[in-house]
Protein backbone atom coordinates (compact mmCIF):
# COMPACT_ATOMS: atom_id res chain seq x y z
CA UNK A 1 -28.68 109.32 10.04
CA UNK A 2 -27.56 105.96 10.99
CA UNK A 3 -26.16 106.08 14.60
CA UNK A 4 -25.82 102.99 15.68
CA UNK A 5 -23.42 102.54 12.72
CA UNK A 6 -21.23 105.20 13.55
CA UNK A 7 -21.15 104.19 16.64
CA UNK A 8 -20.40 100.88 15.59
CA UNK A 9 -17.03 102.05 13.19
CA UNK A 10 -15.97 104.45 15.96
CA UNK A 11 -15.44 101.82 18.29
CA UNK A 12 -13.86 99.40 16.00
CA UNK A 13 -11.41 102.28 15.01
CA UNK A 14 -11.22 103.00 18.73
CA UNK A 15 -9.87 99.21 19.16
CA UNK A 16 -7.62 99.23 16.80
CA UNK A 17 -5.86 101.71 17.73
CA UNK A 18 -5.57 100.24 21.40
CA UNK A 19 -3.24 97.42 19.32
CA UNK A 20 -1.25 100.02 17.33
CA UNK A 21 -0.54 100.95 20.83
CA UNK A 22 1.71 97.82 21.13
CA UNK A 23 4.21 98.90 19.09
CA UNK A 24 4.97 102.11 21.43
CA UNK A 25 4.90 99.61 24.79
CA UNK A 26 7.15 97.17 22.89
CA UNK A 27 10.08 99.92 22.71
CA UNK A 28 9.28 101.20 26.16
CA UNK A 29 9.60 98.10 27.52
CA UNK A 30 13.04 96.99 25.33
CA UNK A 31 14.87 100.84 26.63
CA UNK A 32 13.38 100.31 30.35
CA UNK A 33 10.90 103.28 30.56
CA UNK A 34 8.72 101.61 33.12
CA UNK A 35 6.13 105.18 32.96
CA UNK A 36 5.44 104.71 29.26
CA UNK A 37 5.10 100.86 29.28
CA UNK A 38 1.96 101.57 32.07
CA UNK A 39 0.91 104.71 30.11
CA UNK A 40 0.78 102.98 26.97
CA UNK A 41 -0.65 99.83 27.66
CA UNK A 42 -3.14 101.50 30.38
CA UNK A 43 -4.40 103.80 27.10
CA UNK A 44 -4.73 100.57 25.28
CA UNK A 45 -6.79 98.69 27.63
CA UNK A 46 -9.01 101.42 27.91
CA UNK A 47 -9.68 101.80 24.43
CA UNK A 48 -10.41 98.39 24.44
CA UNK A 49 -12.96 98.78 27.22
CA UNK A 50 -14.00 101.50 25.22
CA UNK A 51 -14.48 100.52 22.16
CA UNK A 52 -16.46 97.28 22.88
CA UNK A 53 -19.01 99.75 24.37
CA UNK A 54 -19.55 101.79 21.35
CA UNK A 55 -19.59 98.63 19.29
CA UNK A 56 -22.15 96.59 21.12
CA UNK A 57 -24.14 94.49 18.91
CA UNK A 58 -23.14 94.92 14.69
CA UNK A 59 -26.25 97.04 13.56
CA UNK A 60 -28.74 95.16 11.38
CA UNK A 61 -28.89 98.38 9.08
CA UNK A 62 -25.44 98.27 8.26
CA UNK A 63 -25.77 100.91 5.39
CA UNK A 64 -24.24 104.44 5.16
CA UNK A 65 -24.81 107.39 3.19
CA UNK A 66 -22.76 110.23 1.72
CA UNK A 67 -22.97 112.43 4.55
CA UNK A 68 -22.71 109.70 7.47
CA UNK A 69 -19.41 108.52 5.71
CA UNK A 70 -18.11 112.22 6.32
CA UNK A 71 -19.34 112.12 10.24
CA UNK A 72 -17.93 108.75 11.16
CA UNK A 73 -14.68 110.02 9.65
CA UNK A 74 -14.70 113.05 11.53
CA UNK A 75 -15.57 111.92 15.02
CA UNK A 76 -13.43 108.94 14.33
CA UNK A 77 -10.28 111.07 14.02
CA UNK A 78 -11.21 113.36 16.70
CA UNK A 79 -11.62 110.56 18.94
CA UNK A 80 -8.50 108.50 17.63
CA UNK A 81 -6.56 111.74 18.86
CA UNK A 82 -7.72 112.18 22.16
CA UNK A 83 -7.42 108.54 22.66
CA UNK A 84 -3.69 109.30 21.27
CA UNK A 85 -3.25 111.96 23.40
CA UNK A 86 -3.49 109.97 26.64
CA UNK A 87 -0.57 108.43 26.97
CA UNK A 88 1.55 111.24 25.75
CA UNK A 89 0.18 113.12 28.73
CA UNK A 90 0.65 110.21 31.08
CA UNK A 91 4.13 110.73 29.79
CA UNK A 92 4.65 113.70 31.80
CA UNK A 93 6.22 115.04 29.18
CA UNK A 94 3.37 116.98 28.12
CA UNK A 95 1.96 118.27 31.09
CA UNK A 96 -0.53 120.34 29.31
CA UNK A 97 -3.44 118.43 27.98
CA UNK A 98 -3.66 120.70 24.86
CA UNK A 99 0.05 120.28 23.85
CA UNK A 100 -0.46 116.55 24.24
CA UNK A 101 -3.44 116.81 21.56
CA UNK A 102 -2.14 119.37 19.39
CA UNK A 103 0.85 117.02 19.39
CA UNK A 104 -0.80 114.01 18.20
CA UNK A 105 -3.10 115.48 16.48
CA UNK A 106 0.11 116.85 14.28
CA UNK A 107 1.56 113.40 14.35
CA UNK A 108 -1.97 111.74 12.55
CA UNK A 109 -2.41 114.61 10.46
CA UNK A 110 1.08 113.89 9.49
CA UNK A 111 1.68 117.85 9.81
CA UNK A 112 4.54 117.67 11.60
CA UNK A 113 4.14 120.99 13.83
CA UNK A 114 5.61 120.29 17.51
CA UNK A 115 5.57 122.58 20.90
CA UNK A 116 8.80 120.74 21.92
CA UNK A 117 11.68 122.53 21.52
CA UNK A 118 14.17 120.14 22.76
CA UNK A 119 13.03 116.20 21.12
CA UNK A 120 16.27 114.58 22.37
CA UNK A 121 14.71 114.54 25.86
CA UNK A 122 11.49 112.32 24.79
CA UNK A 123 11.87 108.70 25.72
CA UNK A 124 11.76 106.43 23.18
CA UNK A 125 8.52 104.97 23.25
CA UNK A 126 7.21 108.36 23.17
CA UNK A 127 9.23 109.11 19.58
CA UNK A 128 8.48 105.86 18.40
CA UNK A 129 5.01 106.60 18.99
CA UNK A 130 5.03 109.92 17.29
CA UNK A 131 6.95 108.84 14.50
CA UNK A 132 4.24 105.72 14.24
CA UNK A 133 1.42 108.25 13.95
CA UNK A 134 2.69 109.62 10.98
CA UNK A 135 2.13 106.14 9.22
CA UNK A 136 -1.07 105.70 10.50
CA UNK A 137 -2.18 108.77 9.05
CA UNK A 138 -0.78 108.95 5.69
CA UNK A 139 -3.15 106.40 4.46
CA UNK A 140 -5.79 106.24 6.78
CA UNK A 141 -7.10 104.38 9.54
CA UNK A 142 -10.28 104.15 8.19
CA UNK A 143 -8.58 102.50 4.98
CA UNK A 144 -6.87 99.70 7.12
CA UNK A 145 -10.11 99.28 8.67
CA UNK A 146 -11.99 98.79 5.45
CA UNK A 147 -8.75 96.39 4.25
CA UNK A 148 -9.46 93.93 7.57
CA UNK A 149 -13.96 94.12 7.34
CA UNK A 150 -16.18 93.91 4.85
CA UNK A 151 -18.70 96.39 4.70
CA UNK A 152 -22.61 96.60 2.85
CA UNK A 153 -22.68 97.92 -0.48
CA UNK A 154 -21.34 101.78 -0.83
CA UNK A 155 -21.07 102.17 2.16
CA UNK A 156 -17.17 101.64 2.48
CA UNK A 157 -16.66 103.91 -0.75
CA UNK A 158 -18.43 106.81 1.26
CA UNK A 159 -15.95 106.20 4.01
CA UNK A 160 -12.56 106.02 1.65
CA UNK A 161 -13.77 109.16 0.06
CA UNK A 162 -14.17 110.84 3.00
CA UNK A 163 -10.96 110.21 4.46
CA UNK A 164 -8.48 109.94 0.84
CA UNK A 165 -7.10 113.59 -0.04
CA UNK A 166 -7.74 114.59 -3.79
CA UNK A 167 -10.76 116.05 -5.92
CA UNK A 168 -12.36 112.65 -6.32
CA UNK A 169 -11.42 108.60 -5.00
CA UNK A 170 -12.31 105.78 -7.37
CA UNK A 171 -12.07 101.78 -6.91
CA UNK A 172 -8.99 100.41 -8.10
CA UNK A 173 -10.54 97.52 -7.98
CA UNK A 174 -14.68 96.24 -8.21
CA UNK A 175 -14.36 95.67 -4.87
CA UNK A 176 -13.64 98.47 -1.78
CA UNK A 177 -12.16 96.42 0.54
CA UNK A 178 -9.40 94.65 -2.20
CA UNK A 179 -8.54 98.30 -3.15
CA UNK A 180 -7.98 99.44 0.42
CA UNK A 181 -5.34 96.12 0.86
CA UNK A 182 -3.51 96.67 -1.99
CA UNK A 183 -3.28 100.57 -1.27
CA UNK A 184 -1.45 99.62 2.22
CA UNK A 185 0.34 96.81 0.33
CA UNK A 186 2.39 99.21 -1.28
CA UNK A 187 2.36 101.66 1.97
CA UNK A 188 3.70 98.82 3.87
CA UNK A 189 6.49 97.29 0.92
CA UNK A 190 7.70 101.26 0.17
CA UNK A 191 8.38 101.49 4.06
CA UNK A 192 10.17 98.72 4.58
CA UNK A 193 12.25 99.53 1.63
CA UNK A 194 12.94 103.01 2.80
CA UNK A 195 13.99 101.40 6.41
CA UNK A 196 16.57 98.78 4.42
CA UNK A 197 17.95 101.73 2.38
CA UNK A 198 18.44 104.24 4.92
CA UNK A 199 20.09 101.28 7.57
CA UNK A 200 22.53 99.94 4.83
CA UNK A 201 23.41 104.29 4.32
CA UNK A 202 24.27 103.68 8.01
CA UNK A 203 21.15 104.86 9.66
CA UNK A 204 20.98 103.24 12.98
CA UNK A 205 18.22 101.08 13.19
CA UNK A 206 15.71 102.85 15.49
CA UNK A 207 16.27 106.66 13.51
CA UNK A 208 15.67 103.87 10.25
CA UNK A 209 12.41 103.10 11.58
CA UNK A 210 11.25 106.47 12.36
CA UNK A 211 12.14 108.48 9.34
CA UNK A 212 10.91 105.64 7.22
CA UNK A 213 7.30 105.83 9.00
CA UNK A 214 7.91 109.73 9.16
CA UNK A 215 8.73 109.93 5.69
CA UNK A 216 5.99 107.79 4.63
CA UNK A 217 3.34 109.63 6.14
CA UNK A 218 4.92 112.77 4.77
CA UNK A 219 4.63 114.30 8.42
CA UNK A 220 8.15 114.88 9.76
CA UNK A 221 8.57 114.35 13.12
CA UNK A 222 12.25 113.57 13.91
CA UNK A 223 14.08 111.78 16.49
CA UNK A 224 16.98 114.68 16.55
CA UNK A 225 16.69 118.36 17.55
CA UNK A 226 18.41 119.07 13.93
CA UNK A 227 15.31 117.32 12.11
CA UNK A 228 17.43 115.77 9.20
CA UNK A 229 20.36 117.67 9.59
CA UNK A 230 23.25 115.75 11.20
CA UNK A 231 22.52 113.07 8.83
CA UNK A 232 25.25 112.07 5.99
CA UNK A 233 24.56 112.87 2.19
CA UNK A 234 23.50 109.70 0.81
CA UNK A 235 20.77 109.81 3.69
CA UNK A 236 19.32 112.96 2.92
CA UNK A 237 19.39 111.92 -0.44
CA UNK A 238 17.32 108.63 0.20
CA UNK A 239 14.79 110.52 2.48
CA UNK A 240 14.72 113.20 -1.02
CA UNK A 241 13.95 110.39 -2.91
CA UNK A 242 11.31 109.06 -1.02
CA UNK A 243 9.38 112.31 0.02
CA UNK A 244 8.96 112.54 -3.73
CA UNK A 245 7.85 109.13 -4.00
CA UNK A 246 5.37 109.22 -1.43
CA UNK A 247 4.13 112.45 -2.76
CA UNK A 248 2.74 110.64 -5.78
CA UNK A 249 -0.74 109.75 -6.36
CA UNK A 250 -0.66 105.66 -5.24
CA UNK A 251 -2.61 105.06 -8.66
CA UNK A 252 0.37 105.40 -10.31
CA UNK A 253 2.27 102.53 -8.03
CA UNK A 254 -1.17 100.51 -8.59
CA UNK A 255 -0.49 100.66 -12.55
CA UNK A 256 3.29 99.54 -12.39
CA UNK A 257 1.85 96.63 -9.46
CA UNK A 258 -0.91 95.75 -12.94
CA UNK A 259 2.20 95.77 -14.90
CA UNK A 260 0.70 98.92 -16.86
CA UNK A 261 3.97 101.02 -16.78
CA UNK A 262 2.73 103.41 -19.66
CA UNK A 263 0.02 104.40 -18.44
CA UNK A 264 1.22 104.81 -15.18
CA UNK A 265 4.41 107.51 -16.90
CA UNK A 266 0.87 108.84 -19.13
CA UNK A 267 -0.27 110.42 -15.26
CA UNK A 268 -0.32 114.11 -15.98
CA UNK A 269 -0.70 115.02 -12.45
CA UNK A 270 2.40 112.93 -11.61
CA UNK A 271 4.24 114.79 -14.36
CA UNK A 272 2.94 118.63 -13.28
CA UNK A 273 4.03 117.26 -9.60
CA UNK A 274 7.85 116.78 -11.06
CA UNK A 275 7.86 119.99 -13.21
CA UNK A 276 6.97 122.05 -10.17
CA UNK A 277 9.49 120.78 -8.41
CA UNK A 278 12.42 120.69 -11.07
CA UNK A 279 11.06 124.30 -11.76
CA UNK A 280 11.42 125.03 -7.96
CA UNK A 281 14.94 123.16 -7.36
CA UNK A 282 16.28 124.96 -10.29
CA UNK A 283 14.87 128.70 -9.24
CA UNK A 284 15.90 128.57 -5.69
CA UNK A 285 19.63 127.04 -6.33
CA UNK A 286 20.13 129.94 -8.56
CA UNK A 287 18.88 131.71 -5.83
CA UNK A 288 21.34 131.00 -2.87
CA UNK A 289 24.07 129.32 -4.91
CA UNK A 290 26.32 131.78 -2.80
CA UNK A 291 24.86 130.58 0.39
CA UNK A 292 26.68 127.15 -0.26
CA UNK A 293 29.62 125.57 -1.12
CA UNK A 294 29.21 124.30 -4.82
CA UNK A 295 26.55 122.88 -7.05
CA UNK A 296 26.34 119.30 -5.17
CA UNK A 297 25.59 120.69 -1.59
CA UNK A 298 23.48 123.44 -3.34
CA UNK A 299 20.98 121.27 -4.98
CA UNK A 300 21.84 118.36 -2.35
CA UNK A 301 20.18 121.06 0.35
CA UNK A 302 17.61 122.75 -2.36
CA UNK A 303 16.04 119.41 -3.75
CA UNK A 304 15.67 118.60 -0.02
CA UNK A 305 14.16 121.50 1.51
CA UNK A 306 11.59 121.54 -2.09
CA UNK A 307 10.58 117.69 -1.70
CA UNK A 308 10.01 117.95 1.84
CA UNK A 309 7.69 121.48 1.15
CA UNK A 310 5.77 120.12 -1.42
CA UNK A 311 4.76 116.85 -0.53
CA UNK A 312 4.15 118.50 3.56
CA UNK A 313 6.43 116.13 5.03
CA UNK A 314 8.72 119.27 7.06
CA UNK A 315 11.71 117.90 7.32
CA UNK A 316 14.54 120.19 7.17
CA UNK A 317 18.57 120.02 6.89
CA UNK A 318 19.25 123.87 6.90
CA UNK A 319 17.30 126.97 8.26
CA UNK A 320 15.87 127.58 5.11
CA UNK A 321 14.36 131.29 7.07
CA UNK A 322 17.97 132.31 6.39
CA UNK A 323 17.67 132.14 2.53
CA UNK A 324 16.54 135.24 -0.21
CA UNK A 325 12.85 136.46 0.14
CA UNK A 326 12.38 134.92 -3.12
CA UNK A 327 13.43 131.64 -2.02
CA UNK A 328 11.20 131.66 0.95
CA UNK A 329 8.25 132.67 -1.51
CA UNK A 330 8.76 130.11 -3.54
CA UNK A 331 8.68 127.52 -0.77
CA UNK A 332 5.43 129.37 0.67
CA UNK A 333 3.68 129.07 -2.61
CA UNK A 334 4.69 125.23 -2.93
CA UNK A 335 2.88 124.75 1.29
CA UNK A 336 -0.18 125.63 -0.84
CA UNK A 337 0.54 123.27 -4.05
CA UNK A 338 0.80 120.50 -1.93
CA UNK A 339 1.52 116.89 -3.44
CA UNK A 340 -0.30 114.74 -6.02
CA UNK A 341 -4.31 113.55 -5.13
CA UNK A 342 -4.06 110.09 -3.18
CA UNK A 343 -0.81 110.56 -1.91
CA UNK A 344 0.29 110.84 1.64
CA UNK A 345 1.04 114.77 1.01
CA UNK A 346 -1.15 117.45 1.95
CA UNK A 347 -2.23 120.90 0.62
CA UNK A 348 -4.57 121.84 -2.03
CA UNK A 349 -3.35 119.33 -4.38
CA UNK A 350 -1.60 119.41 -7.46
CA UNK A 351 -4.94 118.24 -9.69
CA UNK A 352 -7.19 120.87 -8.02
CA UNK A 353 -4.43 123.66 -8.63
CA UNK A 354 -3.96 121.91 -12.83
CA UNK A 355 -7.52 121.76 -13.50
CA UNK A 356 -8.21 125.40 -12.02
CA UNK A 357 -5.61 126.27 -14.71
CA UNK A 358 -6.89 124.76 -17.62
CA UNK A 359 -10.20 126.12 -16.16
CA UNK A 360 -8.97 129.96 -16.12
CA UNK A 361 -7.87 129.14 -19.70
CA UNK A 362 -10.74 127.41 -20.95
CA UNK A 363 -13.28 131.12 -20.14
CA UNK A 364 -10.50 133.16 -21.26
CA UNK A 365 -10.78 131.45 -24.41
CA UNK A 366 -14.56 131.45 -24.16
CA UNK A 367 -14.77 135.00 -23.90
CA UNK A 368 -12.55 135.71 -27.00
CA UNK A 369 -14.36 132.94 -29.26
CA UNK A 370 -17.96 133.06 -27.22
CA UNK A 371 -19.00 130.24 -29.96
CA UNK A 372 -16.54 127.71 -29.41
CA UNK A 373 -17.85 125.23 -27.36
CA UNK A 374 -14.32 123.65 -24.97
CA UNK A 375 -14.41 121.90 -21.83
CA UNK A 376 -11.97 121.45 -19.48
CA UNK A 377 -9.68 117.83 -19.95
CA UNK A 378 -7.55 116.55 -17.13
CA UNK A 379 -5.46 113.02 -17.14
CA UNK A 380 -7.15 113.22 -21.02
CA UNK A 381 -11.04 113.28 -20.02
CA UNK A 382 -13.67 115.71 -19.59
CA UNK A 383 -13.75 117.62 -16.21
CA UNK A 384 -17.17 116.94 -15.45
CA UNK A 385 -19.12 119.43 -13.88
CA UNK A 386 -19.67 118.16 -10.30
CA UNK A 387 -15.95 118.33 -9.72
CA UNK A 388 -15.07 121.61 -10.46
CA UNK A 389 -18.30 122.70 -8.58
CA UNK A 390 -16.28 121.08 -6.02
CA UNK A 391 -13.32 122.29 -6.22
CA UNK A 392 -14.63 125.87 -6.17
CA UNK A 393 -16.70 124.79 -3.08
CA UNK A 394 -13.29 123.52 -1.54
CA UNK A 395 -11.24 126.48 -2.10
CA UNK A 396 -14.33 128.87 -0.72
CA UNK A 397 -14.50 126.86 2.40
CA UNK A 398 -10.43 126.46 2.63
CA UNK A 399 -10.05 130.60 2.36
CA UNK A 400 -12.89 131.05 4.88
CA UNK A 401 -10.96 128.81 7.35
CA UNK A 402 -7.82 130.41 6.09
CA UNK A 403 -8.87 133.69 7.29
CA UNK A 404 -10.73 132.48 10.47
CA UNK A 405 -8.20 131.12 11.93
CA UNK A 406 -5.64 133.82 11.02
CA UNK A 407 -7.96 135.97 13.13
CA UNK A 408 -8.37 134.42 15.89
CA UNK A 409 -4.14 133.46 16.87
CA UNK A 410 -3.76 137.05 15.81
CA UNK A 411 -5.34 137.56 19.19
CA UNK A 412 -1.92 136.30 20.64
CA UNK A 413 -0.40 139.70 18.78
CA UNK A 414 2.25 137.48 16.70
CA UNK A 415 3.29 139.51 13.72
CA UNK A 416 1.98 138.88 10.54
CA UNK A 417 4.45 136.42 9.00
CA UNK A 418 4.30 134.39 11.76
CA UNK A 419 0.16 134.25 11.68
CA UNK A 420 -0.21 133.44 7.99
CA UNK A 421 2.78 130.68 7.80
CA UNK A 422 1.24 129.15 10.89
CA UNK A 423 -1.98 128.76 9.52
CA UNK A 424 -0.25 127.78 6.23
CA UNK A 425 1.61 124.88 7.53
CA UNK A 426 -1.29 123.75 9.37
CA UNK A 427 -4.18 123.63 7.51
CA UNK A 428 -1.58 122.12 4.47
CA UNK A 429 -0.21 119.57 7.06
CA UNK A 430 3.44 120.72 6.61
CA UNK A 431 4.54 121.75 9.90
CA UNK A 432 7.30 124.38 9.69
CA UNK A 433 6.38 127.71 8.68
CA UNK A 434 8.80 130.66 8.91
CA UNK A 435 9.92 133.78 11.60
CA UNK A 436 8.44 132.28 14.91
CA UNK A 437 7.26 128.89 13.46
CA UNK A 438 10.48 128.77 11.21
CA UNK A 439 12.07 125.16 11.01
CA UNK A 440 14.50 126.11 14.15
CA UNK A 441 11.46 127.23 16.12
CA UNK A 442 8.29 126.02 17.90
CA UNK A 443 4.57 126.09 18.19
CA UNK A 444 4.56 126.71 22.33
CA UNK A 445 4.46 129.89 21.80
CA UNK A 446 0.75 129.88 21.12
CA UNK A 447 -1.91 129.89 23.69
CA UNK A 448 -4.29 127.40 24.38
CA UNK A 449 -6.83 128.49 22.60
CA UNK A 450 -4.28 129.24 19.10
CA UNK A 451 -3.26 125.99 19.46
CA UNK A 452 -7.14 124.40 19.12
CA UNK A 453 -7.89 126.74 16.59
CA UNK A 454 -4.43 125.32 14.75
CA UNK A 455 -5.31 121.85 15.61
CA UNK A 456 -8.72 121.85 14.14
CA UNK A 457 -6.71 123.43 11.12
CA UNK A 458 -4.77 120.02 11.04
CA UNK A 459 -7.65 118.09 11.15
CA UNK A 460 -9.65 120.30 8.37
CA UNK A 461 -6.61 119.88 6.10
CA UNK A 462 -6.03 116.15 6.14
CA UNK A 463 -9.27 115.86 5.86
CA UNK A 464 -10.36 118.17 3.06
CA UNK A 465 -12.27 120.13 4.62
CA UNK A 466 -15.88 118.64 4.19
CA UNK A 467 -16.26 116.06 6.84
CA UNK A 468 -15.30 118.60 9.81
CA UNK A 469 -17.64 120.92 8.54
CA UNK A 470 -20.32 118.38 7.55
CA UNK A 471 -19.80 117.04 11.50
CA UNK A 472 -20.39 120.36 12.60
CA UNK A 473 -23.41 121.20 10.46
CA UNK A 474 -24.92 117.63 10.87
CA UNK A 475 -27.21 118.52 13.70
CA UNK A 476 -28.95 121.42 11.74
CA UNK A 477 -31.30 119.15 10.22
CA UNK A 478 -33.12 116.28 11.43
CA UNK A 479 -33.32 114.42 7.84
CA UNK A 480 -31.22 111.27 6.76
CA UNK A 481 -28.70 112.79 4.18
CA UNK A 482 -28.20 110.69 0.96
């Protein structure tokens, strides 16, 4: 395995997140917070320092492999949230190193899970800061990395695919490093968009900028105590909107950029994605119709509370643990959906949960007719082999997780609903869940050692699973993995 070069892309991700720590000194030092200008730009200098120590001298083999890719993307994030962590608990608003990490470490996962219960209180550096994590996450650091240096031969693809969500990550573009810039091209021009629409809806100007990088991330972190509550109509309509729109895989927005609009509308994933949540809108307003006061704030509240489910972004207007069992199923079944592959969104994906469909289908029909001869087709090719011995290798390891970690924040004697929605929103990167996690509660009431177990949840979920446990298993042999 090639060391040096993980070291190498560790410390450059290491220093750039010292300058992504400007943004949070900037607004301390505009509002006056004089503790979080020092904290912040302290944390920054030190991952400078840092950073330029890992780096040393570039390596002459530059080269990675398959399995190296999914290390230096493990131990980058793990080390991009501890570094993350710092100033929050310089702060002293997180006292407890632990809440400080599982904090961050919800913000870059863009999960959205806090142990405040009162955000109001934060300075504004510190929301700002939160809120900016989201962004950073939803695409990737490790993208914007590979969008500023050019990297030897595969070496960058084995690095986007470990850190993109979905089933597989192709090129959209011959070259890595042009797809990665156009990828946060759009990121960047849907933001801004998002922060113009939601000011002109009369926004003010620093929520604008946090529910925009929030929203865009799909994570959720807001700047009130009511989430998205005490916002006006057309705002909760716009942040709708746009949960939905990040929730879509980016190929799509890379086909209408190429001025392919029909095949970008051909996307079957993208069309599955807007069934489910039609279906869901239309299920769960039948459901608690009597719960509000006509059809608009009905499906105004329902098409909220679905789009910010299913794409993981956690955003909430109403106590949605209030509505019908049914309603509340339906919303726990869409935390495992998730959004489209190569979106911002988390879960299991809409592809992965399409093609196992089709799959089920396809044996059902080969056991009736064992002389036909069908293979599965998604987005109109052949499923080839490798990825659905993937995907059953993802949803093995997933489950395993699933039920580890259940077990071991049982230990805290939580009842059960509390347990398996915790886990839920976690490991899917939602952040609400429902009884004690509901979107009106808290994660504090976890121990230390629930909340680690929950925060290496987050970080197994945004990542897909595979690089954490590839970093953990990478030591068992002493071979270079190809």
């Amino acid at each position: 395995m090639n060391h040096r070069m993980i070291r190498y892309i560790i410390g450059t991700m290491v220093q750039v997140e010292a300058a992504m720590f400007l943004l949070p000194a900037l607004t301390a030092l505009l509002f006056g917070e004089n503790r979080c200008i020092a904290a912040f730009l302290g944390t920054a200098m030190f991952c400078l320092a840092g950073g330029h120590l890992l780096k040393g001298k570039k390596p002459k083999d530059a080269t990675i492999f398959s399995a190296e890719g999914y290390v230096s993307v493990a131990v980058c994030w793990i080390v991009l949230s501890i570094c993350g962590a710092i100033p929050l608990y310089l702060s002293g608003y997180f006292p407890n190193p632990v809440d400080a990490l599982f904090e961050i470490v919800s913000g870059f996962t863009t999960t959205g899970a806090t142990i405040l219960g009162d955000v109001e209180v934060l300075p504004r550096s510190v929301l700002m800061w939160r809120s900016f994590s989201h962004w950073i996450g939803g695409m990737g650091v490790l993208v914007f990395i590979l969008a500023l240096l050019p990297m030897a031969g595969a070496s960058s693809m084995y690095l986007m695919r470990a850190e993109s969500p979905g089933p597989s990550v192709g090129k959209l573009v011959p070259k890595v490093r042009s797809t990665a810039k156009i990828l946060y091209t759009i990121y960047l021009l849907m933001t801004i968009l998002e922060m113009v629409l939601l000011a002109v809806a009369g926004c003010p100007l620093f929520d604008s900028v946090n529910l925009a990088f929030a929203t865009a991330g799909t994570g959720g972190f807001g700047v009130l105590n009511s989430s998205a509550g005490d916002y006006n109509a057309v705002i909760q309509i716009i942040l709708t909107v746009f949960m939905i729109l990040f929730g879509v895989n980016f190929n799509v927005y890379f086909l209408i950029y190429s001025k392919n609009i029909k095949d970008a509308f051909k996307c079957e994933e993208a069309r599955i994605y807007i069934g489910i949540i039609a279906a869901a809108v239309l299920l769960i307003s039948v459901n608690t119709y009597s719960m509000f006061r006509g059809a608009g704030e009905t499906l105004l509240h329902v098409s909220f509370q679905v789009a910010s489910i299913i794409t993981t972004t956690g955003f909430s207007t109403v106590d949605f643990e209030l509505w019908p069992e049914f309603s509340r199923t339906i919303l726990v079944i869409l935390m495992f959906v998730g959004a489209c592959a190569g979106s911002t969104g988390g879960g299991i994906k809409v592809s992965r949960v399409a093609i196992m469909a089709k799959t089920i289908i396809k044996e059902l029909a080969v056991m009736k007719h064992p002389r036909n001869v069908r293979k599965t087709r998604f987005e109109g090719k052949p499923v080839e082999h490798e990825v659905l011995r993937s995907i059953n290798v993802f949803l093995i390891a997933y489950l395993g997780i699933f039920i580890l970690s259940t077990l071991l924040i049982s230990l805290d004697n939580f009842d059960g609903i509390t347990n398996f929605t915790a886990v839920a929103s976690t490991i899917n990167n939602i952040g609400p869940g429902l009884s004690r996690v509901g979107p009106t509660q808290n994660f504090s009431i976890f121990s230390n050692l629930s909340k680690l177990v929950l925060t290496f949840d987050m970080l197994a979920g945004r990542l897909e699973i595979f690089p954490m446990l590839i970093m953990c298993t990478a030591g068992l042999k002493g071979k270079r993995w190809n």
